[in-house]
Protein backbone atom coordinates (compact mmCIF):
# COMPACT_ATOMS: atom_id res chain seq x y z
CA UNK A 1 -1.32 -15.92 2.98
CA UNK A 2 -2.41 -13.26 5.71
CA UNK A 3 -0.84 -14.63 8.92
CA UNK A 4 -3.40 -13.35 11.20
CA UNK A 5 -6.32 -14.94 13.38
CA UNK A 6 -9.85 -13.55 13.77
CA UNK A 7 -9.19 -12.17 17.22
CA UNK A 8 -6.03 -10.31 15.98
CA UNK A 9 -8.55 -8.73 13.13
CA UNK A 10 -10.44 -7.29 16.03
CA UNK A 11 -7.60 -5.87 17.74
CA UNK A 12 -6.18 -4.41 14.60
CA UNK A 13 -6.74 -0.65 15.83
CA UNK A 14 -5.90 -1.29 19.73
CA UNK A 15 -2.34 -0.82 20.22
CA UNK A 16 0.17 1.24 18.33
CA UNK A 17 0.87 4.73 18.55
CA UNK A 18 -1.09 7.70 16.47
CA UNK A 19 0.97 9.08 14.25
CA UNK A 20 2.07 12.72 14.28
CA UNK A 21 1.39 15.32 11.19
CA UNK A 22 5.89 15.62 11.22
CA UNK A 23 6.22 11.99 11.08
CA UNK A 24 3.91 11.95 7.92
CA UNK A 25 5.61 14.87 6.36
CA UNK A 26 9.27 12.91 7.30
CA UNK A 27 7.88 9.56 6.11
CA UNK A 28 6.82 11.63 2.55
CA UNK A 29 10.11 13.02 2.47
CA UNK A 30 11.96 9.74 2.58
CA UNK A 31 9.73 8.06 0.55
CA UNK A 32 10.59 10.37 -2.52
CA UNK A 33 13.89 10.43 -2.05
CA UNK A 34 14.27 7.04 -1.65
CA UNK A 35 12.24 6.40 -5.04
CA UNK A 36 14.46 9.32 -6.75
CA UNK A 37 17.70 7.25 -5.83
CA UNK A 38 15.92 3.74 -6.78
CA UNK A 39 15.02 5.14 -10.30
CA UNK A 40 18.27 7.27 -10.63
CA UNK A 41 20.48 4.51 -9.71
CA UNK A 42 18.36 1.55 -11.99
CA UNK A 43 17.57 4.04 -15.37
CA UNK A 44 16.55 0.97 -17.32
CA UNK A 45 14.28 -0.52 -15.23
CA UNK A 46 10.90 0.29 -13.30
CA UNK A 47 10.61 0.95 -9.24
CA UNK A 48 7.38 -0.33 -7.69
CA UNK A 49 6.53 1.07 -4.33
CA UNK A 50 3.77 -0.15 -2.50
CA UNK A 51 2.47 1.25 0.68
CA UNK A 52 -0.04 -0.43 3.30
CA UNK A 53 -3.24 2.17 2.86
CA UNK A 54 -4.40 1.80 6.27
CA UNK A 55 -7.25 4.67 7.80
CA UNK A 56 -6.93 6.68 10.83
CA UNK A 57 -4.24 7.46 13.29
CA UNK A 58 -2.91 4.56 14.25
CA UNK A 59 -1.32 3.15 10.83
CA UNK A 60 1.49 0.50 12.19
CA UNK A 61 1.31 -2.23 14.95
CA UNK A 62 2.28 -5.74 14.99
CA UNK A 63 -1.17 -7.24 13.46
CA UNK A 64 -1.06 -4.26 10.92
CA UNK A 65 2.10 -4.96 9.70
CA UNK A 66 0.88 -8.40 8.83
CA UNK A 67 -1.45 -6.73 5.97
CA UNK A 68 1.90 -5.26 4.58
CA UNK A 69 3.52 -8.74 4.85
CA UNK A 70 0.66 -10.38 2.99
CA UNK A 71 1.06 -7.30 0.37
CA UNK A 72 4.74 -7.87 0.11
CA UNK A 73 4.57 -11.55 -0.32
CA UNK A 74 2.43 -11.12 -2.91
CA UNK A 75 3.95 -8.53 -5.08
CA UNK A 76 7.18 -10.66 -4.77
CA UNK A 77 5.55 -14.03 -6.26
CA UNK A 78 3.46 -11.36 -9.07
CA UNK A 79 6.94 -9.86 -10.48
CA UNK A 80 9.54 -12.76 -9.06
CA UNK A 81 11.59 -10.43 -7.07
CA UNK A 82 12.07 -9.23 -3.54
CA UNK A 83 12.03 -5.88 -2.17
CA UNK A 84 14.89 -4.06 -2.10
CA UNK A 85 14.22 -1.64 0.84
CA UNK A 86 11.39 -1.56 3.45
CA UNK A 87 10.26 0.93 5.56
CA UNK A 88 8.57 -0.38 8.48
CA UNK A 89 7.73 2.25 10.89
CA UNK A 90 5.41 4.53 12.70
CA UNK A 91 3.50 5.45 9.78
CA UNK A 92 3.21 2.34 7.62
CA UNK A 93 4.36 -0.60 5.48
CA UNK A 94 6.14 0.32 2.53
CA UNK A 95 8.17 -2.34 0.16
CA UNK A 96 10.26 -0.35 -2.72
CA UNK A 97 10.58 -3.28 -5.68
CA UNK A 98 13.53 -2.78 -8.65
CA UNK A 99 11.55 -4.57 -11.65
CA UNK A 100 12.87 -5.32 -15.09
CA UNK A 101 9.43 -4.93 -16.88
CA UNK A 102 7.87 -1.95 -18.61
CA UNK A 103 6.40 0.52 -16.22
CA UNK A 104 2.62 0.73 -17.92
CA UNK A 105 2.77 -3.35 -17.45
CA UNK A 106 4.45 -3.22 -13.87
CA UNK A 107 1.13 -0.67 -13.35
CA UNK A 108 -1.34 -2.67 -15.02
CA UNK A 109 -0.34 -5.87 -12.67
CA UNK A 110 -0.32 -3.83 -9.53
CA UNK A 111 -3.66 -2.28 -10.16
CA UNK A 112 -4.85 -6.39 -11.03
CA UNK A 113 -3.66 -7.24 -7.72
CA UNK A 114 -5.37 -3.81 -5.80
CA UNK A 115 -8.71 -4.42 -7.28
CA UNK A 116 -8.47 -8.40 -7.33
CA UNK A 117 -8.14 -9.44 -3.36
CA UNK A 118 -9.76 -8.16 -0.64
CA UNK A 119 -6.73 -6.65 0.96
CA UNK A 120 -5.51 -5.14 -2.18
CA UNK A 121 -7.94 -2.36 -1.43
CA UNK A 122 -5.18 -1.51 1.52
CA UNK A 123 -2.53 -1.30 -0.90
CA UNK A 124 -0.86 1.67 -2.54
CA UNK A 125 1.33 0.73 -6.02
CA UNK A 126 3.17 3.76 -7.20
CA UNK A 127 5.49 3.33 -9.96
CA UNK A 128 8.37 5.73 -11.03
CA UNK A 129 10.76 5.21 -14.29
CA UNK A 130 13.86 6.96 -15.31
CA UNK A 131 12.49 9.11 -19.06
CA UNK A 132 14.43 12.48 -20.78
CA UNK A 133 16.91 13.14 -17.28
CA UNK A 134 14.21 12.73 -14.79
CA UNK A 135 12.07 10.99 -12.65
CA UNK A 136 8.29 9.78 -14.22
CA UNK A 137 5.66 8.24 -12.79
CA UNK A 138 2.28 6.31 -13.93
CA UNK A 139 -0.65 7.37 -12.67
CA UNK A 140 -3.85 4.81 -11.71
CA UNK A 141 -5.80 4.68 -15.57
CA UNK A 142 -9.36 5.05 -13.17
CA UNK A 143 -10.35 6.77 -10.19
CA UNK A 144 -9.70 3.92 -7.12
CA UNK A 145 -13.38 3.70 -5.71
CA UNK A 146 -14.08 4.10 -1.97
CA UNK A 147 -14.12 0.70 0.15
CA UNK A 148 -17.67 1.37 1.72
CA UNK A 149 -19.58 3.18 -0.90
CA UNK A 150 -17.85 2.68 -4.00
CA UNK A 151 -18.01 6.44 -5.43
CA UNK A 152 -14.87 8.13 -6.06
CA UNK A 153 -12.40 7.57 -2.58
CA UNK A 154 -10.36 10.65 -2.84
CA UNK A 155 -14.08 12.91 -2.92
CA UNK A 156 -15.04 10.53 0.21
CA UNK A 157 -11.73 10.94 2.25
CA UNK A 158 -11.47 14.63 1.22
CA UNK A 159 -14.74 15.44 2.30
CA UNK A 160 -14.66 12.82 5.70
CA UNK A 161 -17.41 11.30 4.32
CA UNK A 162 -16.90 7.99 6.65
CA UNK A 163 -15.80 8.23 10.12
CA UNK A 164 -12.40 6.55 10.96
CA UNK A 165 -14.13 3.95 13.24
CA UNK A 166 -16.27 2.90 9.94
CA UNK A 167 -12.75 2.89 8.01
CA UNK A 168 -11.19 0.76 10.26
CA UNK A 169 -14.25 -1.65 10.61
CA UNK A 170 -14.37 -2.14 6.77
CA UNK A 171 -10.53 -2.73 6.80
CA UNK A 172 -11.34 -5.69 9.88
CA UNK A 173 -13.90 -6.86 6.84
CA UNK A 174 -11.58 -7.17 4.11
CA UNK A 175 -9.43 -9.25 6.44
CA UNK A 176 -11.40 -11.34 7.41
CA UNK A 177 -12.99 -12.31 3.80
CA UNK A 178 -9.63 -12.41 2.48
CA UNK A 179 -8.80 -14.95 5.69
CA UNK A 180 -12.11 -16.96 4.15
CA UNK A 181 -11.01 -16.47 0.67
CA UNK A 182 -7.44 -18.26 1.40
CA UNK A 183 -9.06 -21.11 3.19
């Protein structure tokens, strides 16, 4: 359940602080080595790691963090298990899961639950598995489609097709119908 109120949805972007271009490469940097030591160190089972997927500069604050929360939550009660690291910082939510189920199935659940709820749009499921001494992953089966206009979203965000203030708006949408869907 997303533990926020309508007037916390409009003050999503307000506060926090914009993140800087080092912080993103730092936070990238981490994140794969964290997911090479997950899958190294569990060979016979699959690593989920989701990510908030939240537009614009600002991508943490305290009502933000709620949207990774909700994510987490849910992931858990999907594959019965809890997160065995989180990074909660600067740059974003991110929950790494150690799952004993097949990666293509572990895939196939998290792309159910991206394209199923309104805030699954914000969420990011990568999945990495130990195969032949190294570290694979499973790519999304279909292009993710862009939250406003529904073509292709990595043509829209290369190309800036929305501005960040209509981002952010459509992200205060999705929280709000998934707030109406819960009730």
């Amino acid at each position: 359940m997303l533990e926020l109120t309508k007037n916390q949805i409009e003050k999503l972007f307000d506060v926090g602080n914009p993140i800087t271009l080092n912080e993103v490469l730092n936070a990238r940097e981490r994140r794969v080595s964290q997911q090479e030591s997950l899958v190294l160190d569990h060979r016979s089972q699959t690593i989920l790691v989701v990510k908030s997927n939240i537009p614009g500069p600002i991508k943490n604050n305290q009502y933000l963090m709620k949207i990774g929360l909700w994510g987490q939550k849910l992931v858990s009660k999907t594959f019965n298990t809890s997160a065995v690291l989180i990074n909660d910082d600067n740059c974003g939510y991110e929950a790494f899961y150690v799952i004993d189920i097949p990666a293509l199935e572990v895939k196939e659940k998290m792309m159910l639950i991206e394209d199923s709820y309104p805030l699954g749009r914000l969420l990011d499921g990568d999945v990495f598995y130990f195969f032949e001494n190294g570290v694979q992953t499973i790519s999304r089966l279909d292009a993710r489609q862009c939250f406003i206009c529904n073509r292709d979203s990595k043509s829209c965000g290369s190309q800036r097709t929305h501005s960040v203030s209509q981002l952010q708006e459509k992200v205060k949408e999705l929280c709000l119908l998934q707030l109406k869907e819960e009730k």
